[in-house]
PDB file of N, CA and C in Angstrom:
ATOM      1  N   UNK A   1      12.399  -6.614   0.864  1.00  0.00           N
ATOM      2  CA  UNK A   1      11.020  -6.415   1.251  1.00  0.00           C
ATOM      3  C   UNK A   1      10.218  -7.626   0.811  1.00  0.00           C
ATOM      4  N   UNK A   2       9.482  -8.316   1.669  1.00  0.00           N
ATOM      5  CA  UNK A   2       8.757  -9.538   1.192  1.00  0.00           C
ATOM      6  C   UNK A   2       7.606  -9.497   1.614  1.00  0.00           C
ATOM      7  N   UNK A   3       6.389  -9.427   0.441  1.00  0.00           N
ATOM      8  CA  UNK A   3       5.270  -8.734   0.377  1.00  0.00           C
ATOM      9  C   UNK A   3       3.865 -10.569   0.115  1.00  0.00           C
ATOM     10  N   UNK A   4       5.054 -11.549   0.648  1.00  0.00           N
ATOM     11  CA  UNK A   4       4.238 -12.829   0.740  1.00  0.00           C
ATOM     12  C   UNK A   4       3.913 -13.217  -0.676  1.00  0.00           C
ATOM     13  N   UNK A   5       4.552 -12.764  -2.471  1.00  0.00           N
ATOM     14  CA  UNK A   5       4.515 -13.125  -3.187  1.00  0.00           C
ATOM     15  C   UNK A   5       5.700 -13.250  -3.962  1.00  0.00           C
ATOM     16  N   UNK A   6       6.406 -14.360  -4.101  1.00  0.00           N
ATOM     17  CA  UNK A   6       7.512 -14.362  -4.981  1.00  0.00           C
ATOM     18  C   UNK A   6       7.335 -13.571  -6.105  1.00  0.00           C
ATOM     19  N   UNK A   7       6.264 -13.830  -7.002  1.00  0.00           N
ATOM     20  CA  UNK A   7       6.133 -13.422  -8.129  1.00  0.00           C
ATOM     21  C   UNK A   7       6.033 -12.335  -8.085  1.00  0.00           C
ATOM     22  N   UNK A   8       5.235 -11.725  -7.630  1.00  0.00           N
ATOM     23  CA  UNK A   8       5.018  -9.949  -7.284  1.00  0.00           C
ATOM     24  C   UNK A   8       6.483  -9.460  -6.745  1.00  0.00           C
ATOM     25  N   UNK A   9       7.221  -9.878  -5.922  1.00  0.00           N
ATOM     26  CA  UNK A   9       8.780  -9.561  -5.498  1.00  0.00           C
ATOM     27  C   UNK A   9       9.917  -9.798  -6.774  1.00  0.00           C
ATOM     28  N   UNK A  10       9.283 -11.001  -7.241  1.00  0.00           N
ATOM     29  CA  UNK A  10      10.676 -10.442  -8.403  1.00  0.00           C
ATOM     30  C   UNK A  10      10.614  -9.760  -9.658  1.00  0.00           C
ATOM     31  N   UNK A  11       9.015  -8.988 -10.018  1.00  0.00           N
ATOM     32  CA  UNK A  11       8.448  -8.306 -10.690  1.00  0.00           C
ATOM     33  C   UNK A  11       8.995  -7.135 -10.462  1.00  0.00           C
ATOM     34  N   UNK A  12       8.753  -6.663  -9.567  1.00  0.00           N
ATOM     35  CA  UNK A  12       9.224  -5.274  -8.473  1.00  0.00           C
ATOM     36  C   UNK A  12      10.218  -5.137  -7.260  1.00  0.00           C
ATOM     37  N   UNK A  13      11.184  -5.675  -8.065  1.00  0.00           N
ATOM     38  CA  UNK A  13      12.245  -4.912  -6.795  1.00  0.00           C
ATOM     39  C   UNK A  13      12.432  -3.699  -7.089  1.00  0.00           C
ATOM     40  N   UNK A  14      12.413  -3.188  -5.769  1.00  0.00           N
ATOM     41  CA  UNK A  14      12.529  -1.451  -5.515  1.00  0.00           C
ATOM     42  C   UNK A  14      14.395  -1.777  -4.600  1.00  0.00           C
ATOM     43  N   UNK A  15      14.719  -0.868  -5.154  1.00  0.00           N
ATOM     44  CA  UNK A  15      15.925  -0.979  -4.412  1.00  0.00           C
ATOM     45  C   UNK A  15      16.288   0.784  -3.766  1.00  0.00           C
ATOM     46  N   UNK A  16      17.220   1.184  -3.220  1.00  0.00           N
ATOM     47  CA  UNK A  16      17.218   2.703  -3.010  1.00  0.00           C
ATOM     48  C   UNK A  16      18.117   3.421  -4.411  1.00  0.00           C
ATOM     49  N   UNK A  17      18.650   3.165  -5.077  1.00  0.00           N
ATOM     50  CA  UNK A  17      18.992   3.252  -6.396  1.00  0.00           C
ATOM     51  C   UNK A  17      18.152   3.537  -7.208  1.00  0.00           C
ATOM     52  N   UNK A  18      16.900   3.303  -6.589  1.00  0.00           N
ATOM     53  CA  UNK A  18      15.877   3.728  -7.808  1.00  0.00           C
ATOM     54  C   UNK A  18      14.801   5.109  -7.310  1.00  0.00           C
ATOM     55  N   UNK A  19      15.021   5.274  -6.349  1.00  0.00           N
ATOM     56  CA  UNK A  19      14.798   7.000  -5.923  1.00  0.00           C
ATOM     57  C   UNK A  19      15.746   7.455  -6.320  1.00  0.00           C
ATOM     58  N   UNK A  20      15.135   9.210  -6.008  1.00  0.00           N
ATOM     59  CA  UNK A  20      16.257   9.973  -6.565  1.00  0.00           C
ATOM     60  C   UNK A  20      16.889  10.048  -5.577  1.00  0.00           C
ATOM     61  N   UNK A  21      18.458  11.006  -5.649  1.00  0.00           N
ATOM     62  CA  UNK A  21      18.891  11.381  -4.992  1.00  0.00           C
ATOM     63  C   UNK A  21      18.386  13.010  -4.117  1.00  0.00           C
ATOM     64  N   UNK A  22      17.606  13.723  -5.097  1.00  0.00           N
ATOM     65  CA  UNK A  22      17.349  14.712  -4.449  1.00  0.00           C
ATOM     66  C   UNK A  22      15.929  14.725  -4.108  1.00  0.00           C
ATOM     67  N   UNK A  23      15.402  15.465  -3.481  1.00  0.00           N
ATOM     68  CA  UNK A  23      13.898  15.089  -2.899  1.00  0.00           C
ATOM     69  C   UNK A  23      12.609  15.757  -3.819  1.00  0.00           C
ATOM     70  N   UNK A  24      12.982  15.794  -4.844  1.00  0.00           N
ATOM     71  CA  UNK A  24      11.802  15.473  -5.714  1.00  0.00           C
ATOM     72  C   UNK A  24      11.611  14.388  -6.283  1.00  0.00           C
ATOM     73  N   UNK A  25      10.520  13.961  -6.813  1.00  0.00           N
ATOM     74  CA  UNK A  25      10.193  12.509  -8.039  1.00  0.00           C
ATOM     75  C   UNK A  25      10.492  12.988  -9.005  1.00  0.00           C
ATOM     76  N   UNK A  26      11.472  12.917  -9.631  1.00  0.00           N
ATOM     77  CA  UNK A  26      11.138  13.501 -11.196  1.00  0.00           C
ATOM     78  C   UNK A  26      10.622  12.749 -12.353  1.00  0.00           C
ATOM     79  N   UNK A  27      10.345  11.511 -12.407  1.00  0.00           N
ATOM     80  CA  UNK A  27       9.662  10.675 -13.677  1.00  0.00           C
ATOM     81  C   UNK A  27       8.457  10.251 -13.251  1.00  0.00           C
ATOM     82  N   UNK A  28       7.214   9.136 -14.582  1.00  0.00           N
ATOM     83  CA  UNK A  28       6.155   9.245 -13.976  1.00  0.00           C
ATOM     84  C   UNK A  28       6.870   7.644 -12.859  1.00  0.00           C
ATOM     85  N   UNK A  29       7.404   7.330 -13.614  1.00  0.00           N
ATOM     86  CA  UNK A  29       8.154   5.624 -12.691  1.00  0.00           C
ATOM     87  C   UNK A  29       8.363   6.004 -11.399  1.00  0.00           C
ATOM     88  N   UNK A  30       8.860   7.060 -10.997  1.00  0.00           N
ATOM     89  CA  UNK A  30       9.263   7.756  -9.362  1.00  0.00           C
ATOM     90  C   UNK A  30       7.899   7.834  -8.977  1.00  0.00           C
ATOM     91  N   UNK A  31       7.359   8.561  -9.686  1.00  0.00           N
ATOM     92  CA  UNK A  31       6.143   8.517  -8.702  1.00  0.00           C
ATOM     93  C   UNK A  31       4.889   7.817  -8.651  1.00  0.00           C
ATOM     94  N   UNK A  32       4.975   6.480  -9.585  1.00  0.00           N
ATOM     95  CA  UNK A  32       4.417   5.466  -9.571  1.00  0.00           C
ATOM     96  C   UNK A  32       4.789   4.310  -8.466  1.00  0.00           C
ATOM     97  N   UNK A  33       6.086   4.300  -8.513  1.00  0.00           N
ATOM     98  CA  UNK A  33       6.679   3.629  -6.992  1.00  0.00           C
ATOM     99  C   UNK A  33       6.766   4.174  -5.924  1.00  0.00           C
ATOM    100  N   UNK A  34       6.848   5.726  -5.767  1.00  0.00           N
ATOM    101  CA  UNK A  34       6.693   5.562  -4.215  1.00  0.00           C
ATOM    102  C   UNK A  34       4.873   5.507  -3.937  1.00  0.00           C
ATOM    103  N   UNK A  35       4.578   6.084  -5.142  1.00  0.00           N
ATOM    104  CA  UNK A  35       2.871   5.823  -4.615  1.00  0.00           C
ATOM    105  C   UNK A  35       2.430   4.416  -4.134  1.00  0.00           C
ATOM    106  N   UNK A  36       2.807   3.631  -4.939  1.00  0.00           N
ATOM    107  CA  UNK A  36       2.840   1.953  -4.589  1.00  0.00           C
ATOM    108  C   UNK A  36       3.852   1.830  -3.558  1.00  0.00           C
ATOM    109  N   UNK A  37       4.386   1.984  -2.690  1.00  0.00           N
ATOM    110  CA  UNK A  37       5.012   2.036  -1.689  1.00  0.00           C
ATOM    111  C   UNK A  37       4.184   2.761  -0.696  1.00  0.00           C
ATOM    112  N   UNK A  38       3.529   3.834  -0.694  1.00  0.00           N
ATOM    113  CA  UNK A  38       2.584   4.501   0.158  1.00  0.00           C
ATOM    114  C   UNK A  38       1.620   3.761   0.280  1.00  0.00           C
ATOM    115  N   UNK A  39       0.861   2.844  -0.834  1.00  0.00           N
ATOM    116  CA  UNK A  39      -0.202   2.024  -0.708  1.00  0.00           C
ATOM    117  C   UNK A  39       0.051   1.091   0.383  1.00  0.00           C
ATOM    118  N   UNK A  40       1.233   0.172  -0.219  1.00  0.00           N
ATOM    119  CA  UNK A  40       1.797  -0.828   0.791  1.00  0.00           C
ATOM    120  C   UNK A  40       1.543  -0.739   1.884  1.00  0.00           C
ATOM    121  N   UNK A  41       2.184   0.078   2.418  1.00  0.00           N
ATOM    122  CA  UNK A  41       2.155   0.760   4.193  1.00  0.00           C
ATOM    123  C   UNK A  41       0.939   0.907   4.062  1.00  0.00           C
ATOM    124  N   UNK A  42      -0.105   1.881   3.584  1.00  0.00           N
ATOM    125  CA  UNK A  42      -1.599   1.981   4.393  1.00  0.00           C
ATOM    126  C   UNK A  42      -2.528   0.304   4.459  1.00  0.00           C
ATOM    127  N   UNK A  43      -2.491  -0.509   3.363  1.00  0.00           N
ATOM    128  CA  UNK A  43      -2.647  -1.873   3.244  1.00  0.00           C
ATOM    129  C   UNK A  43      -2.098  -2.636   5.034  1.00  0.00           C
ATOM    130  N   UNK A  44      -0.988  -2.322   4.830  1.00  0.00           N
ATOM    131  CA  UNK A  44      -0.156  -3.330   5.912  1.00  0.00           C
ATOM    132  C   UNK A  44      -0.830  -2.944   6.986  1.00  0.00           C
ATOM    133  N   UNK A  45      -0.861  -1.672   7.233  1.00  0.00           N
ATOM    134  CA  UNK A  45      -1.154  -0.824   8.489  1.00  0.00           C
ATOM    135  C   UNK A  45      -2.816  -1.334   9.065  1.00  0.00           C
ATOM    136  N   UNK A  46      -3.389  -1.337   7.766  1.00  0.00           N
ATOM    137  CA  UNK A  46      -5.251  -1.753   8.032  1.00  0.00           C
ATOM    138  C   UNK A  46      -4.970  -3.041   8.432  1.00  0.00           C
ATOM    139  N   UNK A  47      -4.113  -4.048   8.229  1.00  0.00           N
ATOM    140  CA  UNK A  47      -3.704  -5.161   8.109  1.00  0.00           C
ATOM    141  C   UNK A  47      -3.810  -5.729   9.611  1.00  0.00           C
ATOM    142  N   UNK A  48      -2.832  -4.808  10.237  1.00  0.00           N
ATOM    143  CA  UNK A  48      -2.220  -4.995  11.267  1.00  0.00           C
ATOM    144  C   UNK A  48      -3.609  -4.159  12.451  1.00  0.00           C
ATOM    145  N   UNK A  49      -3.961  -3.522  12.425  1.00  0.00           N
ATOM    146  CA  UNK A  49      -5.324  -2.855  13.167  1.00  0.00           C
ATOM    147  C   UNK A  49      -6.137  -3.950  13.135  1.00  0.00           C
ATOM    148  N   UNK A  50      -6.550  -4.468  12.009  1.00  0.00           N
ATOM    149  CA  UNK A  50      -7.668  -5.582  11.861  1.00  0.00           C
ATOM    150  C   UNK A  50      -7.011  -7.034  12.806  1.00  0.00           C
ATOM    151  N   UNK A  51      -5.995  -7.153  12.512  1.00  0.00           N
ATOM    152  CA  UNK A  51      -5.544  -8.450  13.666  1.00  0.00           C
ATOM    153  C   UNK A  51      -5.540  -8.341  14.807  1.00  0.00           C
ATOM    154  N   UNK A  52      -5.028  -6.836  15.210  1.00  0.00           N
ATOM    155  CA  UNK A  52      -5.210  -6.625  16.570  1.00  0.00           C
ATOM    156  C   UNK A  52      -6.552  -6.316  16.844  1.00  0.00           C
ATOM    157  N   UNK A  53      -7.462  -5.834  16.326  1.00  0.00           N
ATOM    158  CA  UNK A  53      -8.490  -6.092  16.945  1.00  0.00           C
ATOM    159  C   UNK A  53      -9.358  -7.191  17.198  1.00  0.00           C
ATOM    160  N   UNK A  54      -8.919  -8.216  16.294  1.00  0.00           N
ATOM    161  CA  UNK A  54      -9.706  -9.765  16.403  1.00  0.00           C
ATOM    162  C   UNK A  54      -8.955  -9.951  17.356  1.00  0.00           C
ATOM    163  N   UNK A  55      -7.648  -9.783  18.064  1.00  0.00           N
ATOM    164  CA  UNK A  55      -7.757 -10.885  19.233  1.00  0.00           C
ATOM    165  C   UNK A  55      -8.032  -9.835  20.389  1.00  0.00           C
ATOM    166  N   UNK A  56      -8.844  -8.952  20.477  1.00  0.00           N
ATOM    167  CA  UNK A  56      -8.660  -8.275  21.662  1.00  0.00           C
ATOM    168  C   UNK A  56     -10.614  -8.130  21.262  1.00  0.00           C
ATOM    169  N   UNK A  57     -11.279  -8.548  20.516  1.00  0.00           N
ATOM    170  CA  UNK A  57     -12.942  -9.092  20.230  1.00  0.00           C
ATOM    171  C   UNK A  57     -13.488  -7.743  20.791  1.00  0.00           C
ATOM    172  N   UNK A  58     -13.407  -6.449  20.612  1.00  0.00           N
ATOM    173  CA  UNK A  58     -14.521  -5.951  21.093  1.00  0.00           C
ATOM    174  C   UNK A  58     -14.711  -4.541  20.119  1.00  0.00           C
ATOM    175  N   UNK A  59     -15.608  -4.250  20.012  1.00  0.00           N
ATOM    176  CA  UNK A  59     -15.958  -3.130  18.912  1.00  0.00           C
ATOM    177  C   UNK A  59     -16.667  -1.950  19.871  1.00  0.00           C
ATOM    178  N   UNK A  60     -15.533  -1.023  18.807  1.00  0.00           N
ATOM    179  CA  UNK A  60     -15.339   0.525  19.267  1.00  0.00           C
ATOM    180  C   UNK A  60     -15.254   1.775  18.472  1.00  0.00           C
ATOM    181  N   UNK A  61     -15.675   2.447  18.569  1.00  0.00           N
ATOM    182  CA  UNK A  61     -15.944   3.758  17.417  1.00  0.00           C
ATOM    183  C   UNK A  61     -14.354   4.000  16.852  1.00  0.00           C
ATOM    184  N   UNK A  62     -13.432   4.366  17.805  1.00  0.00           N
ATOM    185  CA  UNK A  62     -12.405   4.714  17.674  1.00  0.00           C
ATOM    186  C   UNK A  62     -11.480   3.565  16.541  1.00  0.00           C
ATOM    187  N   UNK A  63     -11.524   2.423  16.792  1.00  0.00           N
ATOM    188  CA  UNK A  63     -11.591   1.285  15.346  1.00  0.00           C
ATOM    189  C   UNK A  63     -11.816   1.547  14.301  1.00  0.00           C
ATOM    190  N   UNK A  64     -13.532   1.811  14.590  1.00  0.00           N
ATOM    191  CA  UNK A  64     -14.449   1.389  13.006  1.00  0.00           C
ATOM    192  C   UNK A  64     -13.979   2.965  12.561  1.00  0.00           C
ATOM    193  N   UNK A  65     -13.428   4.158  13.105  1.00  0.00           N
ATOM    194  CA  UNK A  65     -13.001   5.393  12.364  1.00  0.00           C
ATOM    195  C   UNK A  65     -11.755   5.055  11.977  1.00  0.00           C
ATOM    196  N   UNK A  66     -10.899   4.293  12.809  1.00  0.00           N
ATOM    197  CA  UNK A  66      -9.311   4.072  12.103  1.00  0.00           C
ATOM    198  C   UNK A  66      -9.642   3.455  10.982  1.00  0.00           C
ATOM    199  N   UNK A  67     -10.376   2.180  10.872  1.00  0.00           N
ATOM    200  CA  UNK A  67     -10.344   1.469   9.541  1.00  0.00           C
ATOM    201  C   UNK A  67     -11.499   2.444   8.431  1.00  0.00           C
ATOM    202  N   UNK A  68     -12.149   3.325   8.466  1.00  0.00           N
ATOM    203  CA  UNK A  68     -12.936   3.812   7.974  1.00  0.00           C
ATOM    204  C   UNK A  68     -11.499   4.877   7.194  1.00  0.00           C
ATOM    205  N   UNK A  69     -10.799   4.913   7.783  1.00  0.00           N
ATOM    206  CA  UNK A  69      -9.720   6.045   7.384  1.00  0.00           C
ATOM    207  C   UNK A  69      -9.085   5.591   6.527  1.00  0.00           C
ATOM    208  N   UNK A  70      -8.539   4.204   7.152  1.00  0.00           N
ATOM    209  CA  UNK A  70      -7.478   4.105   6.190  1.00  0.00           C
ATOM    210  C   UNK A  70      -7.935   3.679   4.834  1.00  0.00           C
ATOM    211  N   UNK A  71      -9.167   2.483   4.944  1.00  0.00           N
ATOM    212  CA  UNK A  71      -9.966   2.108   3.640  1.00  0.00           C
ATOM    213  C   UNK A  71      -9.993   3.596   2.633  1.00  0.00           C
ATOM    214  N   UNK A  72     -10.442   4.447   3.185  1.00  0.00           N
ATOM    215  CA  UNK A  72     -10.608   5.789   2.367  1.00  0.00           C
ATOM    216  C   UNK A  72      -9.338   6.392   1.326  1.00  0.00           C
ATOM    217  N   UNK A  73      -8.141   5.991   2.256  1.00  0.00           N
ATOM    218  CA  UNK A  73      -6.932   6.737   2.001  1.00  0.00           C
ATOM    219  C   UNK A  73      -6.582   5.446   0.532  1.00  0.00           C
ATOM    220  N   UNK A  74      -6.668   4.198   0.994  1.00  0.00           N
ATOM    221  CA  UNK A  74      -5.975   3.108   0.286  1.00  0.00           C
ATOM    222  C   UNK A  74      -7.223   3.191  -0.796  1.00  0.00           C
ATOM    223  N   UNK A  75      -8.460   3.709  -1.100  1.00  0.00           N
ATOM    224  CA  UNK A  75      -9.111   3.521  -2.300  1.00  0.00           C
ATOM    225  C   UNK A  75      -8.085   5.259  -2.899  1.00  0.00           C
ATOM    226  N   UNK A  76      -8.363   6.333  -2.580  1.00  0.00           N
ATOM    227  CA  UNK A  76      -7.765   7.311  -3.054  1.00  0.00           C
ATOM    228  C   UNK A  76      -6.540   6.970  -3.733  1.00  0.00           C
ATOM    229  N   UNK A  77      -5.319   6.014  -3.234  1.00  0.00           N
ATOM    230  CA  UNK A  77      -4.021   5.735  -3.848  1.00  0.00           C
ATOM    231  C   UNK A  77      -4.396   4.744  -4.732  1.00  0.00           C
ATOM    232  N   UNK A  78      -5.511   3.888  -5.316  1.00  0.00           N
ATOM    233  CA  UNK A  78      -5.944   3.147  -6.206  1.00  0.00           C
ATOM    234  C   UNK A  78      -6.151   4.216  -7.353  1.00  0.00           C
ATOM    235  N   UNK A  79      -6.945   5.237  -7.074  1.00  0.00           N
ATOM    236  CA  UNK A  79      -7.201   6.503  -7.871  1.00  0.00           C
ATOM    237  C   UNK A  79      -6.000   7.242  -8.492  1.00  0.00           C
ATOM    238  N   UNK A  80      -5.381   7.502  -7.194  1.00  0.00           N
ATOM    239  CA  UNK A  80      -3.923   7.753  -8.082  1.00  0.00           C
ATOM    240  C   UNK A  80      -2.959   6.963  -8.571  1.00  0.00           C
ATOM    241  N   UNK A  81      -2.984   5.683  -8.469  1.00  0.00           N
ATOM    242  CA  UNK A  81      -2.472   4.931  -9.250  1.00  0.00           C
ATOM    243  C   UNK A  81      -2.953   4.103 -10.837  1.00  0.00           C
ATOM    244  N   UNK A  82      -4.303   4.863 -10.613  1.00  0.00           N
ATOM    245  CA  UNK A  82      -4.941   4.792 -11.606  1.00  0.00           C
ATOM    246  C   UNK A  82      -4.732   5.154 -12.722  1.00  0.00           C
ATOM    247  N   UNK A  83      -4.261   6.745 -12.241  1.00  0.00           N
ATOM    248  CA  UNK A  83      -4.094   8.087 -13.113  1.00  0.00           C
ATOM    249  C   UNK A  83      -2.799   8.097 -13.530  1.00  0.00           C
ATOM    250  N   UNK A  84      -1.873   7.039 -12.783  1.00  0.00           N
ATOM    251  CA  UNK A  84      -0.649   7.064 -12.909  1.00  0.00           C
ATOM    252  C   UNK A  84      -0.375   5.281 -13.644  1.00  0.00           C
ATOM    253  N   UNK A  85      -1.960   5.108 -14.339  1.00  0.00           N
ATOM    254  CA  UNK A  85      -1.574   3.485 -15.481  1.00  0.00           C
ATOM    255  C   UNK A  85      -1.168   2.649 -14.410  1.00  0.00           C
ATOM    256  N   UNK A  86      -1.220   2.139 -13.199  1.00  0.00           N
ATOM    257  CA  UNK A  86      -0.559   1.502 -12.182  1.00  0.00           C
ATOM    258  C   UNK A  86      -2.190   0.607 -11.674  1.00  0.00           C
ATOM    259  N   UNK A  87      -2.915   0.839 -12.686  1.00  0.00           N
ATOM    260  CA  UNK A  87      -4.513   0.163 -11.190  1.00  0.00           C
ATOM    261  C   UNK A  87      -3.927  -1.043 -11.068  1.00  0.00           C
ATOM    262  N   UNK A  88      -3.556  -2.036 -11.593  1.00  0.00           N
ATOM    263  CA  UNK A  88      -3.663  -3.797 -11.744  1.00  0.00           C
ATOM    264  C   UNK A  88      -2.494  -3.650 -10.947  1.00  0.00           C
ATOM    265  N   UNK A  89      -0.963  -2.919 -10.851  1.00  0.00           N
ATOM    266  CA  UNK A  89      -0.490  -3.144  -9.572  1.00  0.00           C
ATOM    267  C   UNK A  89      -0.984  -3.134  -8.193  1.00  0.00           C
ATOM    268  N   UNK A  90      -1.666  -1.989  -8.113  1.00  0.00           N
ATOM    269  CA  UNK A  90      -2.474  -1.569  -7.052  1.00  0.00           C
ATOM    270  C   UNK A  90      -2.878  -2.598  -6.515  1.00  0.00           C
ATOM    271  N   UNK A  91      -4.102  -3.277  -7.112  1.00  0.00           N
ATOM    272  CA  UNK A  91      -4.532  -4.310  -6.660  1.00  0.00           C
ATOM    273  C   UNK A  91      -4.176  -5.593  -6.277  1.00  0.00           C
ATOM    274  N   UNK A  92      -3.055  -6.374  -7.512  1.00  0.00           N
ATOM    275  CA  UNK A  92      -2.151  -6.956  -7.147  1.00  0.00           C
ATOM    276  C   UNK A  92      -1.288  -6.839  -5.634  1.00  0.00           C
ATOM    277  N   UNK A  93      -1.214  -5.903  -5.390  1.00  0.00           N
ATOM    278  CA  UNK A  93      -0.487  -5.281  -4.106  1.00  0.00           C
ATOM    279  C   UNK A  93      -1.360  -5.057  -2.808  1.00  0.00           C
ATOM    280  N   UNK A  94      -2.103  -5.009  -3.056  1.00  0.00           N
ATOM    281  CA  UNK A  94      -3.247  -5.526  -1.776  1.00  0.00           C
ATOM    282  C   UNK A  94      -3.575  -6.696  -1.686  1.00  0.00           C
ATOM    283  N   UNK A  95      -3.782  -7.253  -2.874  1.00  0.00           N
ATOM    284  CA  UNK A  95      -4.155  -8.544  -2.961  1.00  0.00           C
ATOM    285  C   UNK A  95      -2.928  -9.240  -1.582  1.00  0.00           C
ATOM    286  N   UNK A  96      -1.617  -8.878  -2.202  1.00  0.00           N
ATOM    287  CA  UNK A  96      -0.330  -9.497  -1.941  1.00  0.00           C
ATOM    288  C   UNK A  96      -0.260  -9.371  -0.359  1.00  0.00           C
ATOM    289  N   UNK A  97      -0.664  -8.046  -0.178  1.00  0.00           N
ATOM    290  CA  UNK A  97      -0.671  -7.867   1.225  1.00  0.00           C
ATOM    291  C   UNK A  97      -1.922  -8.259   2.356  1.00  0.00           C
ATOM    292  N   UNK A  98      -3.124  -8.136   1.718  1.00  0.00           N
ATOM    293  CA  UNK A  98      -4.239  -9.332   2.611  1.00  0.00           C
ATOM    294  C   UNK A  98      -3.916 -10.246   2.808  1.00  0.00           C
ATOM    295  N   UNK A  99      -3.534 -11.117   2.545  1.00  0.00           N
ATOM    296  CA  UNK A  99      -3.207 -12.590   2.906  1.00  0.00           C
ATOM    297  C   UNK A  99      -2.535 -12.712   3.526  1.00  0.00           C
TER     298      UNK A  99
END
């Protein structure tokens, strides 16, 4: 997974070895990474909406509610990564992924 920061990538490799095998999280580390993994994706996702809409230049409700959404969702997983001692990844990890 290459998140456009060496440093942040060799900080955090996630590998599938490091989920569980059964479908609960059971530590707070499980569920500090997939939460930071859920961030990722909503980050990337606003990411990718916002590019496509600069080259297609025109403003539309249906937009400014997608990005109104996801901004909402990606401050909430700051919150819970908050609660879960993780904020400075968080951010780090947007950071990593804006650019």
């Amino acid at each position: 997974m290459t998140l456009g920061s060496s440093q942040f990538a060799a900080n955090n490799v996630v590998s599938l070895a490091t989920f569980p095998t059964r479908s609960q999280l059971e530590t707070v580390e499980q569920i500090r990474r997939f939460e930071l993994l859920r961030l990722a994706f909503f980050v990337l996702k606003l990411r990718k909406l916002e590019q496509a809409h600069q080259s297609r230049e025109n403003t539309s409700k249906e937009y400014a509610w997608h990005c109104s959404l996801l901004r909402h969702t990606i401050f909430q997983q700051v919150i819970t990564l908050t609660g879960l001692d993780a904020r400075s990844q968080a951010i780090q990890l947007i950071n990593t992924c804006r650019k």
